[in-house]
Protein backbone atom coordinates (compact mmCIF):
# COMPACT_ATOMS: atom_id res chain seq x y z
CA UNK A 1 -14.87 53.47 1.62
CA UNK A 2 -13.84 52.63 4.89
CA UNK A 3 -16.37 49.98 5.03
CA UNK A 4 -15.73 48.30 1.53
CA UNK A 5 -11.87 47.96 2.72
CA UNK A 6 -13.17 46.02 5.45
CA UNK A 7 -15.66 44.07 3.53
CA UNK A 8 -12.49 43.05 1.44
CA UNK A 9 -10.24 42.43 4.00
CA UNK A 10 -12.63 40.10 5.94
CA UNK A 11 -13.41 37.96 2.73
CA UNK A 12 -9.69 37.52 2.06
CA UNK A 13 -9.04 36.35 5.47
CA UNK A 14 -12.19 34.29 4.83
CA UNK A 15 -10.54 32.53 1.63
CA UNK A 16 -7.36 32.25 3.02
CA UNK A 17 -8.79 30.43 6.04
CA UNK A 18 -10.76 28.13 4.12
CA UNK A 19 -8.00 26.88 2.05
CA UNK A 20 -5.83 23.60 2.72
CA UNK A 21 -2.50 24.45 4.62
CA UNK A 22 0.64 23.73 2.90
CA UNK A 23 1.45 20.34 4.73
CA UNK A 24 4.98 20.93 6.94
CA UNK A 25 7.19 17.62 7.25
CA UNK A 26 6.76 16.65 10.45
CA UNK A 27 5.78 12.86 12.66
CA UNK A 28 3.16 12.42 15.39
CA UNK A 29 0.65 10.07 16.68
CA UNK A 30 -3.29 10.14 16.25
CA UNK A 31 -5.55 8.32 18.01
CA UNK A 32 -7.93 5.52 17.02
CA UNK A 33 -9.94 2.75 18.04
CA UNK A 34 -7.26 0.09 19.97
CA UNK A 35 -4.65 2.73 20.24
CA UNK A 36 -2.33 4.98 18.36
CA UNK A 37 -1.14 5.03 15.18
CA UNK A 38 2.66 6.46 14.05
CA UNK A 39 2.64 8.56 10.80
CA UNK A 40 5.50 11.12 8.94
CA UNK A 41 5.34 13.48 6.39
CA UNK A 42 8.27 14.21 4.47
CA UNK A 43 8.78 16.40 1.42
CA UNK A 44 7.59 20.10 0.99
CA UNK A 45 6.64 20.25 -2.87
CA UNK A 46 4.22 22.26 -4.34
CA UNK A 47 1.96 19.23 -5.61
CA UNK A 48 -0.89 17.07 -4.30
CA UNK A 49 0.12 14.83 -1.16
CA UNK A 50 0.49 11.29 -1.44
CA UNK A 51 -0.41 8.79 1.55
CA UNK A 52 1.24 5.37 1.58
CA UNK A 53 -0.02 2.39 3.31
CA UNK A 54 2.06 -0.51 3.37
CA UNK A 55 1.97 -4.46 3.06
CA UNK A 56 1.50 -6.88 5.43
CA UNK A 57 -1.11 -6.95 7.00
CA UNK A 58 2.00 -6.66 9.95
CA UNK A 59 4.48 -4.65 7.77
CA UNK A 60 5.85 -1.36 8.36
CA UNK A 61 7.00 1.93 6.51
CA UNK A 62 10.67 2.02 7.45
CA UNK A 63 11.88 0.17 4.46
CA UNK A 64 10.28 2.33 1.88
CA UNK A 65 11.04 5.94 3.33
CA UNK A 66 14.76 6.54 1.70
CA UNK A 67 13.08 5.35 -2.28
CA UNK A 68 10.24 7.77 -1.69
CA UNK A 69 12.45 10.99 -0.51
CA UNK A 70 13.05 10.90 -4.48
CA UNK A 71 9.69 12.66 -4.99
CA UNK A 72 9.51 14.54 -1.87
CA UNK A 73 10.76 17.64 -3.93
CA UNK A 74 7.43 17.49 -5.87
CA UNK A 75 4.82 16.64 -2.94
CA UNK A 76 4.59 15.95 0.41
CA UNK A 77 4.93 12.05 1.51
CA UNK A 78 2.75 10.50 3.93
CA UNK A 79 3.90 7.44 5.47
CA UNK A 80 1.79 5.71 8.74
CA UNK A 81 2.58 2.25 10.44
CA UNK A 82 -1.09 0.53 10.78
CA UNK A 83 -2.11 -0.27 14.02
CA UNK A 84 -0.30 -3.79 15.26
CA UNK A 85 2.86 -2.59 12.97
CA UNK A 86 6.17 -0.38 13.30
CA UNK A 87 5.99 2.27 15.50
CA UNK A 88 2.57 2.17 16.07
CA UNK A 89 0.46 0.84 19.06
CA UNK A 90 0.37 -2.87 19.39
CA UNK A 91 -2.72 -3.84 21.88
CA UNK A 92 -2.75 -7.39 20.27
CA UNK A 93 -6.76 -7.10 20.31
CA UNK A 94 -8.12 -9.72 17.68
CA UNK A 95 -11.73 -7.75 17.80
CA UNK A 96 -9.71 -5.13 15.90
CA UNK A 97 -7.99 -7.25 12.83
CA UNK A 98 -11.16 -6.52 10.90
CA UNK A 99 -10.46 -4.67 7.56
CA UNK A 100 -12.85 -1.58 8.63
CA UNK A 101 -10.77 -0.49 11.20
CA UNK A 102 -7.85 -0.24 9.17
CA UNK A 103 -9.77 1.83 6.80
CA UNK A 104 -10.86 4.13 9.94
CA UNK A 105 -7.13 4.48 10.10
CA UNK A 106 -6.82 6.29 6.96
CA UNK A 107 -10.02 8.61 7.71
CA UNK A 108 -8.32 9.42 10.81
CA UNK A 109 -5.31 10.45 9.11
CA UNK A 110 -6.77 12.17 6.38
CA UNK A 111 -8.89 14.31 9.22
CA UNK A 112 -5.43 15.15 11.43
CA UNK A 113 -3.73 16.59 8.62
CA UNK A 114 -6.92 18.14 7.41
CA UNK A 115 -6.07 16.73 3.85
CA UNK A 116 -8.59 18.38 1.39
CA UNK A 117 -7.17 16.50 -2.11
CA UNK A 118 -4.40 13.77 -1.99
CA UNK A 119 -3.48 10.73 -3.47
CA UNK A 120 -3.85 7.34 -1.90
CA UNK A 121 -1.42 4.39 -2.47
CA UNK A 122 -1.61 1.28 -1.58
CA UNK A 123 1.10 -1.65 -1.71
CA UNK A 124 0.14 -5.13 -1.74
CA UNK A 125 -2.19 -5.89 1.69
CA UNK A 126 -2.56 -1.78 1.32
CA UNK A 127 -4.14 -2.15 -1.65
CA UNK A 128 -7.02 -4.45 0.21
CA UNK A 129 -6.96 -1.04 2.47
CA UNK A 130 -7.46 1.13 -0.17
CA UNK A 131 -10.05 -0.57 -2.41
CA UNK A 132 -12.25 -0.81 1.01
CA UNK A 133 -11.85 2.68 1.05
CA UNK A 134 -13.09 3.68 -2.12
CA UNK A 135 -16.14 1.77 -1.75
CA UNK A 136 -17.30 2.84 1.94
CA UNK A 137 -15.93 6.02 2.47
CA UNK A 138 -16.58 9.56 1.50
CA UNK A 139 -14.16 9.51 -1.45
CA UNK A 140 -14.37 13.70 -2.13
CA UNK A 141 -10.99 14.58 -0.81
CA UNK A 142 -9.27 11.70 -3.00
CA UNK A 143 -7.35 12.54 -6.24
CA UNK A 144 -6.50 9.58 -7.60
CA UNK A 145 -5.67 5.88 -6.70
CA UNK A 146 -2.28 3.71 -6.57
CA UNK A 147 -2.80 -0.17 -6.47
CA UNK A 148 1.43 -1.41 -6.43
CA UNK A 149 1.25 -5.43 -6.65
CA UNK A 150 -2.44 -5.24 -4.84
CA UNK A 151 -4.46 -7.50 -2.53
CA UNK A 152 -7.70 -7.12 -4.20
CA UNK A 153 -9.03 -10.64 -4.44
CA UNK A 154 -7.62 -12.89 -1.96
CA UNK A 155 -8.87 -15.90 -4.76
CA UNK A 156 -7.20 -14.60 -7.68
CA UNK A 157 -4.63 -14.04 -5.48
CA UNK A 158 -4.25 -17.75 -4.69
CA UNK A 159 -4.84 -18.32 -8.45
CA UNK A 160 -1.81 -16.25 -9.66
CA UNK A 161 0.08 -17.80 -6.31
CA UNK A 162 -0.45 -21.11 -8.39
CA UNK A 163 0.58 -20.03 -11.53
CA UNK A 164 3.69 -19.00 -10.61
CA UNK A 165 4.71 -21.92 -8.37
CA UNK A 166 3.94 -23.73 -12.06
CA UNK A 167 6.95 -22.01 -13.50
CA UNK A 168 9.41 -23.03 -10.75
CA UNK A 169 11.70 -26.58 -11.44
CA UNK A 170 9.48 -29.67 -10.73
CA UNK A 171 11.17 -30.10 -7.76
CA UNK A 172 10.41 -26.86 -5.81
CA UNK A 173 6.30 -27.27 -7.07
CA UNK A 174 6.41 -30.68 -6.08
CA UNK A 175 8.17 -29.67 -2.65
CA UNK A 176 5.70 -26.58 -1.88
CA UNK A 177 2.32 -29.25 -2.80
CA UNK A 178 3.56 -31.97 -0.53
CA UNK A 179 3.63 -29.67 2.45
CA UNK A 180 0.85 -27.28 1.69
CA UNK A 181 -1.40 -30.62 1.34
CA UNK A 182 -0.44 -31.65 4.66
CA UNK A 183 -0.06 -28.43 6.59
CA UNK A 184 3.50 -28.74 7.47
CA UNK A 185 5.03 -25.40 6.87
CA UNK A 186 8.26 -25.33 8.99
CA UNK A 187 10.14 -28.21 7.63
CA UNK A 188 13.48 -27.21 5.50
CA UNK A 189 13.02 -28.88 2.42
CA UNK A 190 9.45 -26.58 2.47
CA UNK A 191 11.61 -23.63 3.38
CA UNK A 192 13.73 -23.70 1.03
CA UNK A 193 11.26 -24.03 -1.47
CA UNK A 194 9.64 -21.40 -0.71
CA UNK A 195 13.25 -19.42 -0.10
CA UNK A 196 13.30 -20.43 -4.27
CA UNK A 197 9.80 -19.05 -4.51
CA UNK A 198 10.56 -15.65 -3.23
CA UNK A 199 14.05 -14.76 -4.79
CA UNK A 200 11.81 -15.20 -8.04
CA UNK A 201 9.01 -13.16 -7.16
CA UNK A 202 8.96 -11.44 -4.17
CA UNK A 203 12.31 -9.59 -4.44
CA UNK A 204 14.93 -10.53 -7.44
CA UNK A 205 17.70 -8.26 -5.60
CA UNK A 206 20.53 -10.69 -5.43
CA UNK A 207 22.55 -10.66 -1.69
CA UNK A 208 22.15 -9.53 1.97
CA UNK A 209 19.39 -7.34 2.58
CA UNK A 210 21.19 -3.76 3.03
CA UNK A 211 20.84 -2.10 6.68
CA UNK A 212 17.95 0.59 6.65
CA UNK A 213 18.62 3.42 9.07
CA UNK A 214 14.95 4.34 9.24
CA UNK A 215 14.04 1.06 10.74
CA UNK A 216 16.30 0.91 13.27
CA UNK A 217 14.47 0.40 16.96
CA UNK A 218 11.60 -0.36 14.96
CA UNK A 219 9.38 -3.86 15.32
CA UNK A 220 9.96 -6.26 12.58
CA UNK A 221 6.83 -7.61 10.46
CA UNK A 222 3.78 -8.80 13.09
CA UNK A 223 3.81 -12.09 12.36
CA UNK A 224 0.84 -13.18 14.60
CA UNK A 225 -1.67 -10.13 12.71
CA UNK A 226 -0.71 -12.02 9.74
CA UNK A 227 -1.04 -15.66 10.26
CA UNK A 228 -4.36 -14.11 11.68
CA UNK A 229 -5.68 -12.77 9.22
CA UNK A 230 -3.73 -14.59 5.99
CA UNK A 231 -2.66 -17.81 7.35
CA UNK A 232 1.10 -18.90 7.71
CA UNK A 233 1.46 -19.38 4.07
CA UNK A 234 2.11 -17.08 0.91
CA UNK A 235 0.08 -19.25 -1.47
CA UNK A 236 -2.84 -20.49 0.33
CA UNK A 237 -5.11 -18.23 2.67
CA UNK A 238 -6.46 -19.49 5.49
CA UNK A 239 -7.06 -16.73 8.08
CA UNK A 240 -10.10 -14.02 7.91
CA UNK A 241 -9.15 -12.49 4.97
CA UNK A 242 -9.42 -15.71 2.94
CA UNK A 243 -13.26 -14.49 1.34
CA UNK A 244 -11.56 -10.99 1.07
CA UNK A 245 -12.94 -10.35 -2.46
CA UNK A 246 -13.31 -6.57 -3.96
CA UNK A 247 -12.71 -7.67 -7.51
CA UNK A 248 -16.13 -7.19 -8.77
CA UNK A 249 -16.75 -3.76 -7.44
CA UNK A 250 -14.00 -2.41 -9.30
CA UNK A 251 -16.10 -1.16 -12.26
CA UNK A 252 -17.56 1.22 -8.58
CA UNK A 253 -14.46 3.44 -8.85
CA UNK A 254 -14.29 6.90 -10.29
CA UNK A 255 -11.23 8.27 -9.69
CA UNK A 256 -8.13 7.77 -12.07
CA UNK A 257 -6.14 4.53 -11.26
CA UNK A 258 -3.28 3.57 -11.75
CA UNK A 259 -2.39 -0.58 -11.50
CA UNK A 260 1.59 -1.30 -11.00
CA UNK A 261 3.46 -4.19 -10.32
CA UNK A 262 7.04 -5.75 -10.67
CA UNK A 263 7.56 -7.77 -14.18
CA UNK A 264 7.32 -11.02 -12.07
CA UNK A 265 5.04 -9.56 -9.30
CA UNK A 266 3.44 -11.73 -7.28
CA UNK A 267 0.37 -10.38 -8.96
CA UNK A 268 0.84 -11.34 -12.36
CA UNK A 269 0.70 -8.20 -14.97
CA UNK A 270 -2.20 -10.19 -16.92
CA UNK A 271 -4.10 -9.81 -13.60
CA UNK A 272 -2.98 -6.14 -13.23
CA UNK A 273 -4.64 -5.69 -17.02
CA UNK A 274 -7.46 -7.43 -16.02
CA UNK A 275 -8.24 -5.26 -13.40
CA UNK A 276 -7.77 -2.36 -16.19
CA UNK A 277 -10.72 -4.04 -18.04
CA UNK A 278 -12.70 -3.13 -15.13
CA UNK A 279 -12.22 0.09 -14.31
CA UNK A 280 -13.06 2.92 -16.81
CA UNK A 281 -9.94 4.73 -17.84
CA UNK A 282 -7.54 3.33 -15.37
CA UNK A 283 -3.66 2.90 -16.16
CA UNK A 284 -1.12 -0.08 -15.80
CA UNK A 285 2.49 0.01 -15.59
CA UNK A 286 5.15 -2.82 -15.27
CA UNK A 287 8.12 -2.27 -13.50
CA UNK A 288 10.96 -4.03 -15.21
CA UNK A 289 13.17 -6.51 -13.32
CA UNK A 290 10.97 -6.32 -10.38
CA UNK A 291 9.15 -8.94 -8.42
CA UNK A 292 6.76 -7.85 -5.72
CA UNK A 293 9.37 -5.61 -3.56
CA UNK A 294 9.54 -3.28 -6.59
CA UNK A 295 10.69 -0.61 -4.23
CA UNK A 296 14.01 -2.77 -3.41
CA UNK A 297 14.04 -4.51 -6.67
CA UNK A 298 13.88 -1.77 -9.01
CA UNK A 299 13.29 1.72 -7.24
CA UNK A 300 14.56 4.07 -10.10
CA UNK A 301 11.79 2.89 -12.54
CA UNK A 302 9.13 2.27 -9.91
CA UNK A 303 9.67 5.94 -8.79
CA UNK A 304 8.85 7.59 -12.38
CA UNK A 305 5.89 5.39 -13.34
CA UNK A 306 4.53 7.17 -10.02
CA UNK A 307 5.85 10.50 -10.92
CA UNK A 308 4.52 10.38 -14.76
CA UNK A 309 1.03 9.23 -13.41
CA UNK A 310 1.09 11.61 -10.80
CA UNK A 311 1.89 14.40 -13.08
CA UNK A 312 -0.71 13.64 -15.52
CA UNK A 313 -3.43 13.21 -13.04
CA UNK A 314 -2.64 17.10 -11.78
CA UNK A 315 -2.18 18.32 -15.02
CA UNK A 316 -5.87 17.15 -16.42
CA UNK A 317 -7.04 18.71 -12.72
């Protein structure tokens, strides 16, 4: 008897060992090639975590944390500052602004926290992150897949870019053409056509942009990562990422999907349901009164498309 009570006791500790740790909120630092990236984990619910990597490429978590403490009751929050950005290392190393690094980023992650099952999301740029993911990583651990206003195709990127500069007053298109055609991007009648540009669909929010506690000490956007790798225009890429095109291995992804964007997103909603068409199964919601900063835009709304998708991708698990 003795010996069956032991028996039991050691597989117990066996199975409790092998299971995934509750995640504690907590920030540190983990290594990776070029340096060290920053990451924080808020929230101590009882569902799946969720990882967030942000725009850019150059951008940083700060201005996001405060709208995603809204679900932190449900799941833990995982927010990291790509290397170059925020409170991570900066070594300024060009070798390094090479998409699969930044996906060795997120593997690196995942392996600190020893995350077992979690959901990835990726905003804009993140989303280029996250699709190269997917399709060159071991994708076992993942539970499903956020693409909010995503980078998937740098053309049909450029393609919506020119659709929307179509709707603006003559003036502003004719304004943004002259100086796109000949490369002068610092003038002010360009600048404030592209000013009109982004208070249309980049974010609607009328006024100042508010203070954010979270981001104070911390870098601004890396301007010189993105010119680098985008080019120093919105509507015309020019740096390495200019080929970037993942848009034909969508129909590759398993997982469940979910496709969001702002009702005048930079990535058009048409786009967003053409990506749909790809993907067996996958979702699409449009955040109302939202251009591409649907997190400042229209929080409230964004927030409970994630939560409803979220919930139904647990409750089917």
């Amino acid at each position: 008897m003795k010996g069956i009570v032991l028996l039991i006791t050691g597989l117990i500790t066996i199975g409790i060992s092998g299971c995934e740790q509750k995640l504690q909120p907590h920030e540190g630092y983990v290594q990776v090639t070029g340096g060290k990236i920053w990451y924080k984990v808020i929230g101590e619910g009882p569902g799946k975590p969720l990882m967030l990597m942000h725009g850019g490429p150059g951008g940083r978590s700060c201005t996001s944390i405060a709208v995603y403490e809204a679900m932190a009751h449900e799941r833990p929050i995982i927010f990291f500052d790509q290397l170059e950005s925020g409170k991570s290392d900066h070594p300024n190393d060009t070798n390094l602004w090479k998409i699969a690094y930044f996906v060795e980023q997120v593997e690196a992650l995942r392996q600190k926290l020893n995350l077992k099952h979690f959901h990835l999301l990726g905003s804009s740029w993140g989303g280029s992150i996250a699709v190269e993911y997917m399709l060159t990583k071991n994708t076992d651990a993942i539970a499903s897949v956020i693409f909010s206003g995503p980078l998937i195709g740098t053309p049909q990127w450029m393609k919506d870019s020119k659709v929307l500069i179509s709707r603006l007053p003559q003036a502003v298109q004719d304004t943004i053409n002259k100086y796109e055609a000949i490369g002068n991007y610092t003038v002010p009648a360009y600048l404030a056509a592209t000013d009109t540009f982004n208070i249309n669909f980049n974010s609607r929010k009328k006024g100042p942009r508010e203070s954010v506690p979270e981001c104070e000490g911390v870098p601004g956007s890396n301007k010189a990562i993105y010119n680098y790798m985008w080019g120093p225009t919105e509507f015309n890429a020019t740096g390495t990422l200019r080929d970037f095109d993942r848009v034909g291995d969508l129909p590759k992804l398993t997982k469940p999907i979910l496709f969001i964007g702002g009702e005048f997103d930079e990535v058009l909603p048409e786009t967003l349901y053409y990506f749909q068409s790809l993907v067996p199964d996958s979702k699409v919601a449009i955040v109302p009164n939202a251009g591409h900063a649907k997190t400042r835009d229209n929080p409230a709304d964004y927030i409970k498309f994630l939560q409803a998708f979220l919930a139904e991708v647990e409750a089917g698990s």
